[in-house]
Protein backbone atom coordinates (compact mmCIF):
# COMPACT_ATOMS: atom_id res chain seq x y z
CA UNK A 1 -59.84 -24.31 -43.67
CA UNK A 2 -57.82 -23.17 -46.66
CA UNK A 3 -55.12 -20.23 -45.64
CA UNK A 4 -55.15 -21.30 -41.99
CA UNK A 5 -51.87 -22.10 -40.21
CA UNK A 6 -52.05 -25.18 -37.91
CA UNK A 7 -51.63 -24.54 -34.51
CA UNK A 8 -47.46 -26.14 -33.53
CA UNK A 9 -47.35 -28.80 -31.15
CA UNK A 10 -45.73 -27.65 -27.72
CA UNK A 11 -42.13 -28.96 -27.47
CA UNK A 12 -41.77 -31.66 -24.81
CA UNK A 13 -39.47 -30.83 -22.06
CA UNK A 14 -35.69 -31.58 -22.90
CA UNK A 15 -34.68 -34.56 -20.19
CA UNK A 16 -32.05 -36.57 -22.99
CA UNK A 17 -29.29 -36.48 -25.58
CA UNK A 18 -30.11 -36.86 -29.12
CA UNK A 19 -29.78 -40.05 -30.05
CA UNK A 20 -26.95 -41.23 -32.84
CA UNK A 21 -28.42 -42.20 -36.06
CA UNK A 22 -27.91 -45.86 -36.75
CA UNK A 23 -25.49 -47.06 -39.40
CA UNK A 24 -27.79 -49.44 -41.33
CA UNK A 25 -31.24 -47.53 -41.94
CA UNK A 26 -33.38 -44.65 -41.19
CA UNK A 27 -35.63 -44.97 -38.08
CA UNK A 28 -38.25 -43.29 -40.35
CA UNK A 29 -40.88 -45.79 -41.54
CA UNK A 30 -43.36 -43.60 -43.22
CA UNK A 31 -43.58 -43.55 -47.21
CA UNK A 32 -40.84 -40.89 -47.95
CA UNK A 33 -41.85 -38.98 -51.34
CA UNK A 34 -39.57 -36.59 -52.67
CA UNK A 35 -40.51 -32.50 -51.44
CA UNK A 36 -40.36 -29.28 -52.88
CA UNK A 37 -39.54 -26.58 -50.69
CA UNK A 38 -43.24 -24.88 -50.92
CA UNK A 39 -44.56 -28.23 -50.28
CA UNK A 40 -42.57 -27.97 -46.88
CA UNK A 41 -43.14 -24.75 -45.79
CA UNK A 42 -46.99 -25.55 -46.41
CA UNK A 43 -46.35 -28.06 -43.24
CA UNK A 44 -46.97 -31.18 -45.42
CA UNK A 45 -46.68 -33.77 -45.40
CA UNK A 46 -49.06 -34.29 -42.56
CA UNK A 47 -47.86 -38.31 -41.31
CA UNK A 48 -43.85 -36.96 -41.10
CA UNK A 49 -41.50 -34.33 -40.62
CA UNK A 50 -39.44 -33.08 -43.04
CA UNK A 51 -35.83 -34.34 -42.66
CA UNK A 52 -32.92 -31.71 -43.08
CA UNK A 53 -29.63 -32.66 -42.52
CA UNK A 54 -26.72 -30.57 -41.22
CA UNK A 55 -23.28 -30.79 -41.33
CA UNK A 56 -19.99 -29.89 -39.98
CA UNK A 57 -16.92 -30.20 -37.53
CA UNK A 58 -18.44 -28.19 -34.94
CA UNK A 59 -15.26 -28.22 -33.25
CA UNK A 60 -14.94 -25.94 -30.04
CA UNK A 61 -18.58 -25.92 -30.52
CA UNK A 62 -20.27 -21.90 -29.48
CA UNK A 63 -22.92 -20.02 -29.97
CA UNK A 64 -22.23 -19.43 -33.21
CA UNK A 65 -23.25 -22.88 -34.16
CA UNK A 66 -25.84 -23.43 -31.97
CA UNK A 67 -27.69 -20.55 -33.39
CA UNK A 68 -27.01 -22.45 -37.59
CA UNK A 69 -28.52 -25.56 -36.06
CA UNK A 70 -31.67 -23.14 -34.73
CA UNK A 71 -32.67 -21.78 -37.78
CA UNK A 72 -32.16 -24.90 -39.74
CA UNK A 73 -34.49 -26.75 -36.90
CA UNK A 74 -37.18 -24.00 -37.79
CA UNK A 75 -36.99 -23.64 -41.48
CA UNK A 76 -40.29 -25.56 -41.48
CA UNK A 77 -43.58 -26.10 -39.26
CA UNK A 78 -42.55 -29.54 -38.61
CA UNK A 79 -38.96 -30.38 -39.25
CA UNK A 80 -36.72 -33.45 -37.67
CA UNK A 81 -32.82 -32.50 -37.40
CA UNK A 82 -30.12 -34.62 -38.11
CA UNK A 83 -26.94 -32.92 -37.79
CA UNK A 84 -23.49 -35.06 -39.47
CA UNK A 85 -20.49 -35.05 -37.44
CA UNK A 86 -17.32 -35.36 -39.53
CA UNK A 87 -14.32 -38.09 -37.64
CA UNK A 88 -10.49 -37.00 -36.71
CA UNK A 89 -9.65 -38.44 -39.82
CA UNK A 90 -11.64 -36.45 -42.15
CA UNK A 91 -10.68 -33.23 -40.36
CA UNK A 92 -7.44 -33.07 -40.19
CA UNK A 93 -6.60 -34.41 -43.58
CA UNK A 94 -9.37 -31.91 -45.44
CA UNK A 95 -9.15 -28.86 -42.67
CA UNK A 96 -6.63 -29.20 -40.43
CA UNK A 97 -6.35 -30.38 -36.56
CA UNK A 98 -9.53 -29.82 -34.17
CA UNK A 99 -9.00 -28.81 -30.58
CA UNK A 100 -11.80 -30.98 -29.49
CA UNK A 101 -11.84 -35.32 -30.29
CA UNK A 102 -14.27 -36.25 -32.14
CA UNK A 103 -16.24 -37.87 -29.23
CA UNK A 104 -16.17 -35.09 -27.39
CA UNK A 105 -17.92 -33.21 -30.79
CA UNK A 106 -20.30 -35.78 -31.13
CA UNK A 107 -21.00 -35.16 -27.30
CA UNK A 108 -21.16 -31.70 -27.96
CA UNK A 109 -24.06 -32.07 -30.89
CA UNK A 110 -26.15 -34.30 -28.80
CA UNK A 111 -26.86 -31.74 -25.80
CA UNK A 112 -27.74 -29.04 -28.06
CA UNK A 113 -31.44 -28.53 -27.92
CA UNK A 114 -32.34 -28.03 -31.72
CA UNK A 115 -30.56 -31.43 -32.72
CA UNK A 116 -32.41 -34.51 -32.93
CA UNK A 117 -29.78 -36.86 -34.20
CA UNK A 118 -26.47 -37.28 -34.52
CA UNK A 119 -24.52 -38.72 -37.34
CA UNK A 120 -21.49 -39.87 -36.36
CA UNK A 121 -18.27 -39.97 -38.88
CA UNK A 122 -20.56 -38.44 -41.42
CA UNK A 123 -18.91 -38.06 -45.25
CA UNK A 124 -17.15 -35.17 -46.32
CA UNK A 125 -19.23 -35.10 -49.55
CA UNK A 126 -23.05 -35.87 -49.56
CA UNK A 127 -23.86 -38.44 -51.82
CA UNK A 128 -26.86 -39.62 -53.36
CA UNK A 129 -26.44 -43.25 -51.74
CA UNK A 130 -26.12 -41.38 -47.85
CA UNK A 131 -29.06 -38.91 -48.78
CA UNK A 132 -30.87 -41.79 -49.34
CA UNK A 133 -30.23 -43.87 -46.22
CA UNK A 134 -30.96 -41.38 -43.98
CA UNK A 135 -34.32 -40.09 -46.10
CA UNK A 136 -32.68 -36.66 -45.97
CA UNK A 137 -34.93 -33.85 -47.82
CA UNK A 138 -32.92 -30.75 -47.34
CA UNK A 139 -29.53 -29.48 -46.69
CA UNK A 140 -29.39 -26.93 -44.42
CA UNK A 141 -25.80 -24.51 -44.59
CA UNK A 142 -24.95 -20.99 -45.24
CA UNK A 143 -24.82 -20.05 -48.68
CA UNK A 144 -21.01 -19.16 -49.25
CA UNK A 145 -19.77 -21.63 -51.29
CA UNK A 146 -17.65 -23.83 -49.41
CA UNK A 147 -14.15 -25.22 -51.68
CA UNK A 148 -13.07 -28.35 -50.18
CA UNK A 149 -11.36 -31.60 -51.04
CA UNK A 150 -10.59 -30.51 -54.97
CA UNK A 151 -13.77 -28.93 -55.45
CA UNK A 152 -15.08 -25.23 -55.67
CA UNK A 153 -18.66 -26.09 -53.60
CA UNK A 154 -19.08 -29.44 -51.50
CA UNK A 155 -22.66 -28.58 -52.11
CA UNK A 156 -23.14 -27.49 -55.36
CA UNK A 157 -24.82 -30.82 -56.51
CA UNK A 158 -27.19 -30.45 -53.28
CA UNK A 159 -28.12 -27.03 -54.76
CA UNK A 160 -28.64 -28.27 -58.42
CA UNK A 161 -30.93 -30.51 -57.21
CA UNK A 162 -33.58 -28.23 -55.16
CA UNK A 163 -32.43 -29.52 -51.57
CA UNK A 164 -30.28 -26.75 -50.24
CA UNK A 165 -31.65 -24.33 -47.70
CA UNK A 166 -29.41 -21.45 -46.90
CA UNK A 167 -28.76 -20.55 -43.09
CA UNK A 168 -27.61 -17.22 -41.68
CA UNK A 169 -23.71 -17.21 -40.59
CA UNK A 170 -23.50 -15.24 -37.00
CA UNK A 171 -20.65 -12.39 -37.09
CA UNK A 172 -17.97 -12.34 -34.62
CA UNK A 173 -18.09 -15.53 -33.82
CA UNK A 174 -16.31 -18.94 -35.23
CA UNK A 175 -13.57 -21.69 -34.67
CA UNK A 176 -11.40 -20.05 -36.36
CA UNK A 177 -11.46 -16.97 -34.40
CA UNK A 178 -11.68 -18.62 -30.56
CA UNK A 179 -8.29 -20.40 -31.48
CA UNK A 180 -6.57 -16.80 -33.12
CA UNK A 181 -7.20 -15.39 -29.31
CA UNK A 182 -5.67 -18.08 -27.66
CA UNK A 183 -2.86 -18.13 -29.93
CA UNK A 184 -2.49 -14.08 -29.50
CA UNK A 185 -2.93 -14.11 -25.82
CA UNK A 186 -0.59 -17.32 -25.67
CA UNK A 187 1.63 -16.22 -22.60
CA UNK A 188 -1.42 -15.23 -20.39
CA UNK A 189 -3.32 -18.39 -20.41
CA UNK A 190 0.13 -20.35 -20.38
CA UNK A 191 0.59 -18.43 -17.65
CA UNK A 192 -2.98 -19.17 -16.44
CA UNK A 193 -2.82 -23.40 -16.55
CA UNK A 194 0.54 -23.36 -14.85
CA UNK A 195 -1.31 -21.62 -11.75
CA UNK A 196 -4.07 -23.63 -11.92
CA UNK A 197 -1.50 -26.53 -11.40
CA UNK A 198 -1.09 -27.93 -15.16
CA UNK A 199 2.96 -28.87 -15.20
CA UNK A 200 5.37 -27.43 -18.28
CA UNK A 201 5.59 -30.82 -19.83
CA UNK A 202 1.38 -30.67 -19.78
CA UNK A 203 1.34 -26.97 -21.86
CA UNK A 204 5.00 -28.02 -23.81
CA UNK A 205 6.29 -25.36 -21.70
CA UNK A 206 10.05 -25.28 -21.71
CA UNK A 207 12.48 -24.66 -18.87
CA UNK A 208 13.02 -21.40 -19.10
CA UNK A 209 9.33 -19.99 -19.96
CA UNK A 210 8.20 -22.13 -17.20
CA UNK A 211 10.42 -19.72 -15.02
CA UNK A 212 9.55 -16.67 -16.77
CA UNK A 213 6.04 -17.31 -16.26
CA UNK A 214 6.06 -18.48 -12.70
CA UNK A 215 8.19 -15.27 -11.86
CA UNK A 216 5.25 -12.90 -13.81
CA UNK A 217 2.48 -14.89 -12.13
CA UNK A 218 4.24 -13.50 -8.45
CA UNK A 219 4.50 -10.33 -9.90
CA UNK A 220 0.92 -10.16 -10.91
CA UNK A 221 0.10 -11.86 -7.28
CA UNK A 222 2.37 -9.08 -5.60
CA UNK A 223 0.56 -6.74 -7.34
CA UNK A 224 -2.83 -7.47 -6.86
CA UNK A 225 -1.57 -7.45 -2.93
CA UNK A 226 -0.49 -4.06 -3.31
CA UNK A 227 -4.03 -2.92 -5.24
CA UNK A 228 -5.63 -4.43 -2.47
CA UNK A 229 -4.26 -2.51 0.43
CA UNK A 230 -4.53 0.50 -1.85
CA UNK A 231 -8.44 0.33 -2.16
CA UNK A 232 -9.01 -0.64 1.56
CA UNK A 233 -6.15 2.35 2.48
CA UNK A 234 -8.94 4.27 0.37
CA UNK A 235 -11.90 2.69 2.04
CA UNK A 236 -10.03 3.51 5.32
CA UNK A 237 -8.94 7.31 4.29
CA UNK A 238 -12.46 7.76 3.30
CA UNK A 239 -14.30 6.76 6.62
CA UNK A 240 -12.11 8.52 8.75
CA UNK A 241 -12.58 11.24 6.47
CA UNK A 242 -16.47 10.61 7.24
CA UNK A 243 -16.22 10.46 10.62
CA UNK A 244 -13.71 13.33 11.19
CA UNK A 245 -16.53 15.67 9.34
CA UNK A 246 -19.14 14.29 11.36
CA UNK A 247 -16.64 15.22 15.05
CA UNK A 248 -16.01 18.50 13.80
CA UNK A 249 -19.58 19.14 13.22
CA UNK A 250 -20.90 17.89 16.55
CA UNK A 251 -17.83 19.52 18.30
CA UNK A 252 -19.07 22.92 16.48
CA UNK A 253 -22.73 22.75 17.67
CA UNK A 254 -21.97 21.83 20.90
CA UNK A 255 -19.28 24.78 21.06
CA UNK A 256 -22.09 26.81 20.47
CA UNK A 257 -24.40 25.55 22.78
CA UNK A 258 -21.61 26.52 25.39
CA UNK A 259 -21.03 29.31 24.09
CA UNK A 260 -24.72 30.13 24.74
CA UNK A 261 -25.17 28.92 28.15
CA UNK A 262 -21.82 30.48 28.86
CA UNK A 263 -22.93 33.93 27.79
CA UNK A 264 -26.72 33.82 29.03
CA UNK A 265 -25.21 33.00 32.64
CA UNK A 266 -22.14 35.06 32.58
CA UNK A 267 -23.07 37.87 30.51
CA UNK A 268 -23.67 41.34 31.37
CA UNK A 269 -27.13 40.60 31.82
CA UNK A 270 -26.47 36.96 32.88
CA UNK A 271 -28.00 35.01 35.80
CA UNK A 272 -25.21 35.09 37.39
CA UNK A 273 -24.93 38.69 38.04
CA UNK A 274 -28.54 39.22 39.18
CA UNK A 275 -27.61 36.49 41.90
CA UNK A 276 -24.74 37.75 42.99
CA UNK A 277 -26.61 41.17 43.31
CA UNK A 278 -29.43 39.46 45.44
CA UNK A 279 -27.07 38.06 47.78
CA UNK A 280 -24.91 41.11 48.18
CA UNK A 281 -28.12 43.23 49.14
CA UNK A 282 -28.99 40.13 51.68
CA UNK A 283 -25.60 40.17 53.04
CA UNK A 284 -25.58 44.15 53.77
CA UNK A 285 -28.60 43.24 55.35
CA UNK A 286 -27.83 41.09 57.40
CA UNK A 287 -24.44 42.21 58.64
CA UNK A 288 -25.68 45.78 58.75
CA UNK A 289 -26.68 47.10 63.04
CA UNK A 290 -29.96 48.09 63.84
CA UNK A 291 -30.21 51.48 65.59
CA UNK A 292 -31.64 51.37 69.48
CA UNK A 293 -34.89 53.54 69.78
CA UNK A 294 -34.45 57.10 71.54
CA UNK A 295 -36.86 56.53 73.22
CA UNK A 296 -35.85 53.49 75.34
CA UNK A 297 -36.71 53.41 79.06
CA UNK A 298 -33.54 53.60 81.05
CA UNK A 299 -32.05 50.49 82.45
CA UNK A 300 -33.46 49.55 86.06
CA UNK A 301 -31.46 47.60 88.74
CA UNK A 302 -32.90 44.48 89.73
CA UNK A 303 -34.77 44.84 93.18
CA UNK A 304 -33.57 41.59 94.55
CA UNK A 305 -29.61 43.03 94.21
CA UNK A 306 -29.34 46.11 96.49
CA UNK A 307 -26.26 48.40 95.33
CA UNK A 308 -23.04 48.12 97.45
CA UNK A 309 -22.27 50.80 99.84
CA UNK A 310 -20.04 53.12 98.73
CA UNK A 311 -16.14 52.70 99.73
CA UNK A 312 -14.00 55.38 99.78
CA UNK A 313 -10.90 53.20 97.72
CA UNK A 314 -13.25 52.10 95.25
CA UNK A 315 -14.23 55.64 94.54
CA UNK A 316 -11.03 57.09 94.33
CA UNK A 317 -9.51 54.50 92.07
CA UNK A 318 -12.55 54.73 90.27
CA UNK A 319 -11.78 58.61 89.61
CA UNK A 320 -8.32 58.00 88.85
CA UNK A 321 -9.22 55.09 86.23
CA UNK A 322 -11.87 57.35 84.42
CA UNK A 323 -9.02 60.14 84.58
CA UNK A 324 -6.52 58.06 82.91
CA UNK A 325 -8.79 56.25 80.32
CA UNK A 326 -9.75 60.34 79.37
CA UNK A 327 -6.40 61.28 79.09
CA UNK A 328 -5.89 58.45 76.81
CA UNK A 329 -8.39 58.96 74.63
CA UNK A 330 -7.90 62.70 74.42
CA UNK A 331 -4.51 62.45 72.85
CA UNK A 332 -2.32 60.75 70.92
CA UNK A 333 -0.83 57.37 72.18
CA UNK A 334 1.60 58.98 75.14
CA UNK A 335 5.58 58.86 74.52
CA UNK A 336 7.40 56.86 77.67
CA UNK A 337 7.86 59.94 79.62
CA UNK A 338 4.52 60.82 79.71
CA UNK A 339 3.39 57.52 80.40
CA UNK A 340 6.26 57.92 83.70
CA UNK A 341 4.52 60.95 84.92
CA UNK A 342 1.43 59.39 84.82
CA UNK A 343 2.39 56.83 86.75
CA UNK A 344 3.80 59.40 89.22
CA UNK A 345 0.72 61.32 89.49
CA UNK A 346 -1.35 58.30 90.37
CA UNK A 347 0.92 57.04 92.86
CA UNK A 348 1.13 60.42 94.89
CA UNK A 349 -2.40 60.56 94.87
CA UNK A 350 -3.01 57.38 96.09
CA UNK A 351 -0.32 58.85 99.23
CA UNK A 352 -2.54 61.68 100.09
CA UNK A 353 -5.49 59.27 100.46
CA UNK A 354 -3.14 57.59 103.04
């Protein structure tokens, strides 16, 4: 139907590399007719992609690039990437030296999901006969021009002659601008490899920075030591802090529970006095004589003791006992004269007896 898009084919899993192109001709056996851009967007032809071809040094290869080779994957329905890896050679005598070998960029290109091959030592300059081996339809590259190897553009034939597709450059992110942080941040990751056990001859490190940098890396080490025991001195401080709050909290309501039980069994209306009054009135009680009745029938002798006849000596010192205990009790306690004369009495009476 006329105006309908064509459902895209789900993308197979991702369990390879991209393969390298080969050097002698294009894998691509279908009849390869010459498109216009609408043509392509349309999503014909139907028996092929569309080719488009990408270039570049990709060196320290980032997200940045990754996200060029995206957009020129998906500037059609159905497009086949082949992305043109320039050599060492080419590099460093038209742009200057790479961080990265060129294996290791060609590496790089192959595990990136959009790419589907990999042209290895690809030409600084596209020419008509390499456009052709490769059946390359489109160019895909940002649009600024690019001035290179005694010319203003690299691509301004490509664009003369319908095949160039821009891309979007991302901001913030390039070659260019990875290597100005390492350069500005030299001494730290200097610093960095030499801990991680690179030697100075490794990082062309000489005698005397190797020194300088060994000494700041036990600084730094010392440091972080001392950080350390100052956030778990913190940790520590903080906790005992904790707990000390929770003590004094328990210590105060059970000080008041005390308190309590102190005063409602102490107090002046406590427990404890209305015991203590109990047993005081069972204590007068107790210790407290019980009167004899008036009443009382007088004391009988027992009939089977008869009373003892009466003897005159027993009846006299009888009298004189009774006298003396009277006298005794009638005054004071008697000086040592009057006890004498006492004595004297009691002895002359007991001659008149005789």
């Amino acid at each position: 139907m006329v105006g309908r898009k064509r459902p895209r084919r789900p993308r197979k899993t991702l369990t390879e590399p991209a393969i390298f192109a080969r050097e002698t001709s294009c894998e691509c056996r279908a009849p390869h007719e010459r498109l216009t851009i609408e043509q392509a967007r349309r999503g014909t032809p139907v028996d092929r992609p569309v080719r488009v071809y990408a270039d570049g040094i990709f060196d320290l290869f980032h997200s940045g690039h990754a996200r060029a080779l995206m957009q020129a994957k998906n500037l059609f329905p159905n497009s086949y990437l082949i992305v043109g890896v320039c050599s060492d050679e080419l590099t460093h005598k038209y742009k200057g030296f790479t961080v990265m070998t060129e294996e290791e960029r060609y590496e790089a290109l192959r595990h990136c999901r959009y790419v589907d091959e990999v042209v290895r030592d690809a030409p600084w300059t596209l020419t008509p006969d390499f456009l052709e081996q490769h059946k390359i339809d489109f160019v895909a590259h940002d649009d600024i021009p690019y001035s290179s190897a005694g010319t203003e553009d690299v691509y301004k034939h490509i664009k003369e002659a319908g095949m160039f597709v821009p891309t979007q450059r991302t901001e913030g992110i390039s070659t260019s601008d990875l290597i100005t942080r390492i350069v500005r941040d030299y001494d730290v990751y200097a610093r960095r490899n030499l801990q991680r056990g690179y030697t100075a001859k490794e990082l062309n490190v000489s005698y005397i920075n190797e020194k300088k940098y060994r000494l700041q890396n036990q600084v730094d080490r010392m440091k972080e030591k001392v950080r350390t025991v100052e956030e778990r001195s913190k940790h520590f401080v903080y906790r005992v802090e904790e707990k000390s709050a929770d003590l004094i909290q328990k210590w105060e309501e059970k000080s008041r529970e005390f308190i309590g039980n102190f005063l409602e069994l102490f107090g002046p209306d406590g427990t404890w006095k209305q015991m203590f009054q109990e047993r005081s009135g069972r204590m007068i009680q107790a210790l407290s004589p019980r009167g004899s009745p008036s009443n009382s029938p007088p004391r009988e002798l027992s009939p089977l003791r008869s009373p003892s006849p009466p003897s005159h000596w027993g009846h006299a010192h009888a009298h004189t006992h009774a006298h003396a205990h009277a006298h005794a009790r009638a005054s004071s306690p008697p000086s040592p004269k009057a006890a004498s004369a006492s004595i004297s009495s009691m002895s002359e009476g007991d001659d008149d007896e005789k």
